[in-house]
PDB file of N, CA and C in Angstrom:
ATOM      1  N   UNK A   1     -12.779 -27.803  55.768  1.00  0.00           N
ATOM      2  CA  UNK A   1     -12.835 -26.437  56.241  1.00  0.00           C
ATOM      3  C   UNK A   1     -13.077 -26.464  57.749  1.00  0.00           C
ATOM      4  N   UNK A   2     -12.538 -26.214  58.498  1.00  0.00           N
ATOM      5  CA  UNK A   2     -12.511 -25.594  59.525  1.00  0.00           C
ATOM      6  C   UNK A   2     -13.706 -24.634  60.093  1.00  0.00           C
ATOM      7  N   UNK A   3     -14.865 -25.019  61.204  1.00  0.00           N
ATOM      8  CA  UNK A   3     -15.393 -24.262  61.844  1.00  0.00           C
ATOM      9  C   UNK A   3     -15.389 -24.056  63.128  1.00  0.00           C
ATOM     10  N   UNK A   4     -15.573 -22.487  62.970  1.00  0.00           N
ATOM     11  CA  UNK A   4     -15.084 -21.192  64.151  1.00  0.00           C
ATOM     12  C   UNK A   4     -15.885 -21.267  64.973  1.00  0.00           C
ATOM     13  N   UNK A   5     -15.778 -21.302  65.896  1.00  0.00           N
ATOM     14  CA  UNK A   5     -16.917 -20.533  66.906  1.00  0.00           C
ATOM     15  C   UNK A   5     -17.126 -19.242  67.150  1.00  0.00           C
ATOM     16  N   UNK A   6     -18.464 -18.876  66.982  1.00  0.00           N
ATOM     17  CA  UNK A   6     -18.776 -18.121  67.118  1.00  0.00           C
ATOM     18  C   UNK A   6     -18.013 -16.832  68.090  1.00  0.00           C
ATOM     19  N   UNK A   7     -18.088 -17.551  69.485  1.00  0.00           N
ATOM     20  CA  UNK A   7     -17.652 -16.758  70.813  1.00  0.00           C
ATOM     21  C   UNK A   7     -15.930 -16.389  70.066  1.00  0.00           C
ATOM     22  N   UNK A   8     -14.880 -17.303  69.364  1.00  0.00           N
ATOM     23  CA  UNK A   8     -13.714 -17.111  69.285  1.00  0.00           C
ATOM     24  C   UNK A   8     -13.298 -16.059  68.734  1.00  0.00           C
ATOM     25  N   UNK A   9     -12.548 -15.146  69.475  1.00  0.00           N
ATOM     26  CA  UNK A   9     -11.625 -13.965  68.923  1.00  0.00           C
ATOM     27  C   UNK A   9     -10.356 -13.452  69.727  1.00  0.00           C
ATOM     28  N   UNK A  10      -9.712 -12.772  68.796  1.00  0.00           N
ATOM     29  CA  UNK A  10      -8.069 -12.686  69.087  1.00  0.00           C
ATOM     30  C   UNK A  10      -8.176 -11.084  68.227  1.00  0.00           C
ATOM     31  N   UNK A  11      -7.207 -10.545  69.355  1.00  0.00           N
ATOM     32  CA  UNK A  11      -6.988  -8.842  68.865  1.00  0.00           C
ATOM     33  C   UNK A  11      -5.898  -9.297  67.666  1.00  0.00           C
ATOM     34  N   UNK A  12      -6.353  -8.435  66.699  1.00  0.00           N
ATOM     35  CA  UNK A  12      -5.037  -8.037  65.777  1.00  0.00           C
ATOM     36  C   UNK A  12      -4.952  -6.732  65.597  1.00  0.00           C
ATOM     37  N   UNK A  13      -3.500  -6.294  64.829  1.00  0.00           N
ATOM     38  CA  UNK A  13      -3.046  -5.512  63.871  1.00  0.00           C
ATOM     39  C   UNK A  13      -3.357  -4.785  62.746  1.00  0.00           C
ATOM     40  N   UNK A  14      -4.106  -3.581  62.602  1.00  0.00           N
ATOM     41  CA  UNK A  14      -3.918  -3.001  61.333  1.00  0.00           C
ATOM     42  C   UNK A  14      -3.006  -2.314  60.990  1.00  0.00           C
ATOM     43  N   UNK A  15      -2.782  -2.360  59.519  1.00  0.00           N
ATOM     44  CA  UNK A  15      -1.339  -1.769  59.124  1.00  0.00           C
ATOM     45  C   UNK A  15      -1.938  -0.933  58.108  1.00  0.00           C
ATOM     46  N   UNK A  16      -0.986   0.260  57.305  1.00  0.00           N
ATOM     47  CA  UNK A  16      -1.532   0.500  55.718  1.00  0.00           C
ATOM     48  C   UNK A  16      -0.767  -0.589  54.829  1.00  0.00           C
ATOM     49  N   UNK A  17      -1.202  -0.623  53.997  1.00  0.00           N
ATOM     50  CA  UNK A  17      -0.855  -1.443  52.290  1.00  0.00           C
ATOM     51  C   UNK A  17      -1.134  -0.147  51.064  1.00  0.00           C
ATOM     52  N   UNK A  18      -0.093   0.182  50.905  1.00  0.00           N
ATOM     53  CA  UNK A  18      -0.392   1.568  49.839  1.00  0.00           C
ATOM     54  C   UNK A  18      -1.134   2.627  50.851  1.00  0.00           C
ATOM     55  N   UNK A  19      -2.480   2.773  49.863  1.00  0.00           N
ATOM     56  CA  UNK A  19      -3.714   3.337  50.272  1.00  0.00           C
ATOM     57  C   UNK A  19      -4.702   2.727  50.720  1.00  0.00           C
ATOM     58  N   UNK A  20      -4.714   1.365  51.363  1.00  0.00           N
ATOM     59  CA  UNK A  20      -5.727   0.347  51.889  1.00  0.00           C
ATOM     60  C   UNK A  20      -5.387   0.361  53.216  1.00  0.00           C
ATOM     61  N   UNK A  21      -5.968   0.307  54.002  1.00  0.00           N
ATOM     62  CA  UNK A  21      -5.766  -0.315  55.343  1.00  0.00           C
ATOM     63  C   UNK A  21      -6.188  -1.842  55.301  1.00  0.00           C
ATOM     64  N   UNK A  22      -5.235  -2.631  56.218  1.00  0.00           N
ATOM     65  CA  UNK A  22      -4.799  -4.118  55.627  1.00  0.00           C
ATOM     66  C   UNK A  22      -4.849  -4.557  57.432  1.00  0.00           C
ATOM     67  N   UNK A  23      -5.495  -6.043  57.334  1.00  0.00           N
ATOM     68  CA  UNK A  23      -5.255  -6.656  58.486  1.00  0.00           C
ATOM     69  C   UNK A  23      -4.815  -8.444  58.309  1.00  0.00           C
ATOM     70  N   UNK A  24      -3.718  -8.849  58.806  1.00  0.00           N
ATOM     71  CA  UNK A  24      -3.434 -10.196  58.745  1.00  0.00           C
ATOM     72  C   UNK A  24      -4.167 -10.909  59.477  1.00  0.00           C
ATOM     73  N   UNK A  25      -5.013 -12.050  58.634  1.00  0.00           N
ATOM     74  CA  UNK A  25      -5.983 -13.007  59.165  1.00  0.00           C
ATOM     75  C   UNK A  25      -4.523 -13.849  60.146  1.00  0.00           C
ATOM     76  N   UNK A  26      -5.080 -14.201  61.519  1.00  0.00           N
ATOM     77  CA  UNK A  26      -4.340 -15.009  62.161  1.00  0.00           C
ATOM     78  C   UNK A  26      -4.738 -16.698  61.685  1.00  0.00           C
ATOM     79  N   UNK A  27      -3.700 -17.609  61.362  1.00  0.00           N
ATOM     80  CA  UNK A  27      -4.383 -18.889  60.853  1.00  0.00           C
ATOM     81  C   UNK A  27      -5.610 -20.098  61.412  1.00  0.00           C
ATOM     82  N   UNK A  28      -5.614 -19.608  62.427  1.00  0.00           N
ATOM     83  CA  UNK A  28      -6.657 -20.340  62.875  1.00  0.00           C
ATOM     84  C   UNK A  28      -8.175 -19.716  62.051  1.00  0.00           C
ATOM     85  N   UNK A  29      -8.277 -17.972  61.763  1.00  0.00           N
ATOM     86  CA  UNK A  29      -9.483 -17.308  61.092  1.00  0.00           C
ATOM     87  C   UNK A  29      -9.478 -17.641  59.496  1.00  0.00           C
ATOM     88  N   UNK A  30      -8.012 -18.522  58.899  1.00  0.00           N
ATOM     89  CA  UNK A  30      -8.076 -18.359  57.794  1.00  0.00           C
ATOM     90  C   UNK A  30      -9.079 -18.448  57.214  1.00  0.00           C
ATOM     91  N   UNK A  31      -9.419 -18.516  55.770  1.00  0.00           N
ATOM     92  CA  UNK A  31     -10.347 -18.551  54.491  1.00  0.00           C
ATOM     93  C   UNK A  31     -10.356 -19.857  53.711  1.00  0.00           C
ATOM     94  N   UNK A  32     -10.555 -20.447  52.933  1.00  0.00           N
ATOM     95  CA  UNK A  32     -10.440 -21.428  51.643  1.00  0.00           C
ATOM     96  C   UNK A  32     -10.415 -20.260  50.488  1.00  0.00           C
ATOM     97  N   UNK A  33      -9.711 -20.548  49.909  1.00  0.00           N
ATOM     98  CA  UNK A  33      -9.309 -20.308  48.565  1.00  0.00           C
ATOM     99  C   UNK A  33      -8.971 -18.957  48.546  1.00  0.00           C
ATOM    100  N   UNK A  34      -8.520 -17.926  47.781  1.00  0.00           N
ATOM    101  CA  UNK A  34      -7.873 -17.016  47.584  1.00  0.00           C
ATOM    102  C   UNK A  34      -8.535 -15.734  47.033  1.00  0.00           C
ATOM    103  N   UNK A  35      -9.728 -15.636  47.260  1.00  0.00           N
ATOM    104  CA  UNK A  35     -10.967 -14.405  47.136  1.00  0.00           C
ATOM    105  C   UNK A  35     -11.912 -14.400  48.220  1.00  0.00           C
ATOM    106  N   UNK A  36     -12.432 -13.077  48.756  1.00  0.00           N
ATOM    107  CA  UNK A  36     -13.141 -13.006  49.719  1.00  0.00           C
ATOM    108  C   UNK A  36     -14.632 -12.021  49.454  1.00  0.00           C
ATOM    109  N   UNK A  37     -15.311 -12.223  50.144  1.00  0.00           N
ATOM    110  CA  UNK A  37     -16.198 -11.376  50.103  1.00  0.00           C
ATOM    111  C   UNK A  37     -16.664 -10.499  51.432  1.00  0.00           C
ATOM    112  N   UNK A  38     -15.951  -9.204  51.056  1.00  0.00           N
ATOM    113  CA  UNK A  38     -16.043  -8.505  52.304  1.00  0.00           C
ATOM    114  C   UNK A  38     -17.640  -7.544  52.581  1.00  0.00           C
ATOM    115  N   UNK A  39     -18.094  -6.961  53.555  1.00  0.00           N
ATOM    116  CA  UNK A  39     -19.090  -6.054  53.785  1.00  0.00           C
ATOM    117  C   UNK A  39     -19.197  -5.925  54.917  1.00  0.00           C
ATOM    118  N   UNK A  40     -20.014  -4.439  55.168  1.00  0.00           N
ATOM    119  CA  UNK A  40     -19.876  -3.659  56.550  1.00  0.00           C
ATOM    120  C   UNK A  40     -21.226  -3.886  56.793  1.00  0.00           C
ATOM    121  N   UNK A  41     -21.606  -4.251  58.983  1.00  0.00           N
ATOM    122  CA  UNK A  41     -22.594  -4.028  58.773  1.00  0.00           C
ATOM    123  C   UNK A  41     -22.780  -3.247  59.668  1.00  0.00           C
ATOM    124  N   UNK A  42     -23.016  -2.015  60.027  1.00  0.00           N
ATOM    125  CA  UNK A  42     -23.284  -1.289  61.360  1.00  0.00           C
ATOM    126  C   UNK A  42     -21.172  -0.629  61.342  1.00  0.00           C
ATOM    127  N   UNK A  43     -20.684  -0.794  62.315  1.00  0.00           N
ATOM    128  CA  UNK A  43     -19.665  -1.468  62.646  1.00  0.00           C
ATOM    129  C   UNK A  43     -18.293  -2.586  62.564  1.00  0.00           C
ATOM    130  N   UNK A  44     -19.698  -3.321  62.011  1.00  0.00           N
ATOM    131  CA  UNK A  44     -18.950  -4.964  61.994  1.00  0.00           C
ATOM    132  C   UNK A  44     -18.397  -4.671  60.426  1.00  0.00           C
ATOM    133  N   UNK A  45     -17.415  -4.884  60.762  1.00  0.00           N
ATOM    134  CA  UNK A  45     -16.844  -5.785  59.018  1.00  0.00           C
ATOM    135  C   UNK A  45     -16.380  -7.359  58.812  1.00  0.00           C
ATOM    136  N   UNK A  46     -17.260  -7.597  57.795  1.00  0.00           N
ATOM    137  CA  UNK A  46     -17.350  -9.332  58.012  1.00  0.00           C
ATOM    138  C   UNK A  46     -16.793  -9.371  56.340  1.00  0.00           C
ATOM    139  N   UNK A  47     -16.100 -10.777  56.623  1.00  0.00           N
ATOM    140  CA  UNK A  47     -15.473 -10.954  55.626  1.00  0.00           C
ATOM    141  C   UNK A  47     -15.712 -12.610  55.377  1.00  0.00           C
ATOM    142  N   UNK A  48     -16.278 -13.134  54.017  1.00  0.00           N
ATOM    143  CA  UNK A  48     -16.470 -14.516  53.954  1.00  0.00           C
ATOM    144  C   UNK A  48     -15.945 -15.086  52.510  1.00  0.00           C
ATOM    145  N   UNK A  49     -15.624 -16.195  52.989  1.00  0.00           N
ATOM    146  CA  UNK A  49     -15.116 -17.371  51.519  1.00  0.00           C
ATOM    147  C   UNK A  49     -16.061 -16.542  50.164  1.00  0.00           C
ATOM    148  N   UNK A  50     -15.246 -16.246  48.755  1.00  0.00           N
ATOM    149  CA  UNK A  50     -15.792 -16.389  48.016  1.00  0.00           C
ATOM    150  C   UNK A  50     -16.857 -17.455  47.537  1.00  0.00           C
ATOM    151  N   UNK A  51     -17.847 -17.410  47.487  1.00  0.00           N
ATOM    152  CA  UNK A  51     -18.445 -18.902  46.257  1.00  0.00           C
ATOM    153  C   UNK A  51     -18.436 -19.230  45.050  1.00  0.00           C
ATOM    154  N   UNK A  52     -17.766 -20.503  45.043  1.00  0.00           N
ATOM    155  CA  UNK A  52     -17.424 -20.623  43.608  1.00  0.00           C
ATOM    156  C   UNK A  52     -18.725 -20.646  42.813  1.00  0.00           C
ATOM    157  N   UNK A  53     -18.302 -20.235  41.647  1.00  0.00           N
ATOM    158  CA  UNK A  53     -19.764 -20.335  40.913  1.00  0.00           C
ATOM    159  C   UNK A  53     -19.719 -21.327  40.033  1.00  0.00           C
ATOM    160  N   UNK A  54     -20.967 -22.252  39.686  1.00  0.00           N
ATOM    161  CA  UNK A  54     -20.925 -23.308  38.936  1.00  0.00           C
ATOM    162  C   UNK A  54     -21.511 -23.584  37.462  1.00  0.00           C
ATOM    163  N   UNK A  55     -21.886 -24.100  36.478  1.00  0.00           N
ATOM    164  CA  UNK A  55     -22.142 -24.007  35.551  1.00  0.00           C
ATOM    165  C   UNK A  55     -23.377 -23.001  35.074  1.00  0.00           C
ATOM    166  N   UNK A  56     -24.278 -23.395  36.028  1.00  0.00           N
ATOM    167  CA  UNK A  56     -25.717 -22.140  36.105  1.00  0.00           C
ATOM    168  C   UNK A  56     -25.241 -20.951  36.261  1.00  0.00           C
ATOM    169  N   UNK A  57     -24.841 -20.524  37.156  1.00  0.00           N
ATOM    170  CA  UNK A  57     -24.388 -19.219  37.246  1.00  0.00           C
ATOM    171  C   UNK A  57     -23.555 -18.544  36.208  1.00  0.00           C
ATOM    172  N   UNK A  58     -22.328 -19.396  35.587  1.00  0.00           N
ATOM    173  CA  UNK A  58     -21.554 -18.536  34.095  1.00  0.00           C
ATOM    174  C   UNK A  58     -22.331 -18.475  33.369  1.00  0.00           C
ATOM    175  N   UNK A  59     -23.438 -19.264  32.858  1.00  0.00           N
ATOM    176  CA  UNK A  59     -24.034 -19.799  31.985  1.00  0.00           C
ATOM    177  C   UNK A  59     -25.053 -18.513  31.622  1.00  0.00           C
ATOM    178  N   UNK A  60     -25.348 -17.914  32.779  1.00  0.00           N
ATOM    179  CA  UNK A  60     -26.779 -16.642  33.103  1.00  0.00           C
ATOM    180  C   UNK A  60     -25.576 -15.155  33.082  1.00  0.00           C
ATOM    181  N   UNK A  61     -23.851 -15.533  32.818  1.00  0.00           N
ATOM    182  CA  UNK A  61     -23.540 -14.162  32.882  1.00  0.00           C
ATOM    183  C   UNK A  61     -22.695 -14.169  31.091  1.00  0.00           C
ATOM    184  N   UNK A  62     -22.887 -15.036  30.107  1.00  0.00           N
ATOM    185  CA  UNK A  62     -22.862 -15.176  28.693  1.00  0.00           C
ATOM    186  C   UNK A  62     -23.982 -14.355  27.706  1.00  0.00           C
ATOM    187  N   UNK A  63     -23.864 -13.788  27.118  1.00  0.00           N
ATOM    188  CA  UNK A  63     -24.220 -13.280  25.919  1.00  0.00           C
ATOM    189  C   UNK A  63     -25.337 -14.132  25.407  1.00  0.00           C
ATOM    190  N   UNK A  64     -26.213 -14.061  24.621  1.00  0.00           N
ATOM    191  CA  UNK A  64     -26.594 -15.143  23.755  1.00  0.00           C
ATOM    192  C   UNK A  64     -26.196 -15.349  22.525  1.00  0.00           C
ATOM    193  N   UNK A  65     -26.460 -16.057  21.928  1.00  0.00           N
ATOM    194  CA  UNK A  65     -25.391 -16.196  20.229  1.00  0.00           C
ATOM    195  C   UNK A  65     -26.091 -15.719  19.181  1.00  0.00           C
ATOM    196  N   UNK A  66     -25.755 -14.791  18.101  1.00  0.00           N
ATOM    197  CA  UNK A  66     -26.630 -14.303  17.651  1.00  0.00           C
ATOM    198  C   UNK A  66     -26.301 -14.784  16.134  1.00  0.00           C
ATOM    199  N   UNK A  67     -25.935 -15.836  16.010  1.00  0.00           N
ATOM    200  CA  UNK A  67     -25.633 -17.002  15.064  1.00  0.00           C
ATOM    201  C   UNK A  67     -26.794 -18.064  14.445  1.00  0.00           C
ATOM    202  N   UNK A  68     -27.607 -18.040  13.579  1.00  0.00           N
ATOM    203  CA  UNK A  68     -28.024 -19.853  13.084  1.00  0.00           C
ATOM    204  C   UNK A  68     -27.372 -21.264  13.523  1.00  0.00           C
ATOM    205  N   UNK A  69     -27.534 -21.890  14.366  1.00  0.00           N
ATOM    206  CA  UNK A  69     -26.251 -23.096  14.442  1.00  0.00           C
ATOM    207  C   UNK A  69     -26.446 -23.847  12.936  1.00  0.00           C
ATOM    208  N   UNK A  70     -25.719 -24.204  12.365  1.00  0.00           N
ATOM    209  CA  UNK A  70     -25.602 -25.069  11.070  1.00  0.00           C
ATOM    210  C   UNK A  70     -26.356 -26.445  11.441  1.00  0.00           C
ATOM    211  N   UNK A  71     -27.714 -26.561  10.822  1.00  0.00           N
ATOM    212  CA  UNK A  71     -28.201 -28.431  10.665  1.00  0.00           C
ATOM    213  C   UNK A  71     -27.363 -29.234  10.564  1.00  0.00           C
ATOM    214  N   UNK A  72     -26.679 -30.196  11.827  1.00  0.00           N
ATOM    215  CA  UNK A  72     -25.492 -30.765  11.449  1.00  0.00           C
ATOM    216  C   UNK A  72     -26.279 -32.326  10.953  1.00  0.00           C
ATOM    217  N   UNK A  73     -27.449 -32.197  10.887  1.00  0.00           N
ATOM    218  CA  UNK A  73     -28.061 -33.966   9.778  1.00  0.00           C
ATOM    219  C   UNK A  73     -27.976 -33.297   8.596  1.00  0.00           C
ATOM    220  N   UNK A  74     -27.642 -32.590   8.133  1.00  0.00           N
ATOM    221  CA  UNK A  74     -28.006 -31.543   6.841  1.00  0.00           C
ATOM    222  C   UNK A  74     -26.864 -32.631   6.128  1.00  0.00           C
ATOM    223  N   UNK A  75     -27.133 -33.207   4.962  1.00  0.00           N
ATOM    224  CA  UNK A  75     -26.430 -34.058   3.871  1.00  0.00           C
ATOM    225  C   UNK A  75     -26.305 -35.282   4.507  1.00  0.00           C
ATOM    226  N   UNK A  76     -26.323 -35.683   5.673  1.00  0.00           N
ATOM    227  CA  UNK A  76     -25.755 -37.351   6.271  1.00  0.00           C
ATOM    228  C   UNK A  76     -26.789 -38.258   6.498  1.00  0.00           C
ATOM    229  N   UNK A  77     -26.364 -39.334   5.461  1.00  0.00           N
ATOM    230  CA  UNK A  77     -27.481 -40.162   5.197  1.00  0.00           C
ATOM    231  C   UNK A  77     -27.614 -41.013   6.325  1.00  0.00           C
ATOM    232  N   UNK A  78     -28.835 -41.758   7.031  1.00  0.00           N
ATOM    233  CA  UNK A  78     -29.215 -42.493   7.690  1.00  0.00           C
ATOM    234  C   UNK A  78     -28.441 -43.210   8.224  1.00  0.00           C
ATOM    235  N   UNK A  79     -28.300 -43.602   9.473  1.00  0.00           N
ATOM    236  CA  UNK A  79     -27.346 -44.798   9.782  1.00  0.00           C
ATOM    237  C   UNK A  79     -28.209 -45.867   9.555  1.00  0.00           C
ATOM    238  N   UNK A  80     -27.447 -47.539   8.494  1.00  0.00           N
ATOM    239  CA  UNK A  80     -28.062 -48.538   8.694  1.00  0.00           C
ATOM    240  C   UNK A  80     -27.973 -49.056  10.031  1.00  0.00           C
ATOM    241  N   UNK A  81     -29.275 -50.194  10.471  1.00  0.00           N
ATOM    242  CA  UNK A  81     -28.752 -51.434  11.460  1.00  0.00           C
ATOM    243  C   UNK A  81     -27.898 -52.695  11.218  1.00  0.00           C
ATOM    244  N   UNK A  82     -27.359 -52.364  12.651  1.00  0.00           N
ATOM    245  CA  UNK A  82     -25.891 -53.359  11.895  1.00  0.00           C
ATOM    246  C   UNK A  82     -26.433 -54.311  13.146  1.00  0.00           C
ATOM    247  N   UNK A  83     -26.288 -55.745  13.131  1.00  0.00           N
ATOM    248  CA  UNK A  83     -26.581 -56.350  14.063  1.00  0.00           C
ATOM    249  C   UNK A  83     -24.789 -56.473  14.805  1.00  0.00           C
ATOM    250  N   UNK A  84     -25.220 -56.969  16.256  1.00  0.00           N
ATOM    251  CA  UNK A  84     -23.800 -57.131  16.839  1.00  0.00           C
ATOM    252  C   UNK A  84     -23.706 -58.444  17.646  1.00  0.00           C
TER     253      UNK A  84
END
């Protein structure tokens, strides 16, 4: 990934898109990956890389199971020792 400096900027273009007003990132400002996370602050509208989210995070947006899991030792007899 590519980092910006701070001080770096270049005028662009706004256009409409439908009912959106739309601006083309010039490639040097591009992004990684193909979702963004935009917000206003004052003025400023800042726009940053989505974060991917990793196992913790899906994990806390799942349901819980409202199932018994089945005793899977339930009938299976002991393993003997087998020498090797």
């Amino acid at each position: 990934m590519t980092v910006i400096q701070v001080d770096q900027e270049r005028e662009v273009k706004l256009f409409r898109n439908g009912r959106n007003q739309a601006v083309r990132i010039p490639v040097e400002f591009e992004l990684p990956g193909n979702e963004a996370i935009m917000r206003k602050e004052g003025d400023r509208l800042i726009i940053e890389p989505k974060k991917k989210s990793g196992l913790l995070e899906w994990l806390a947006t799942i349901e819980p199971w409202g199932e018994e899991f089945p005793d899977v030792d339930e009938g299976v007899l002991p393993l003997e020792d087998v020498d090797l």
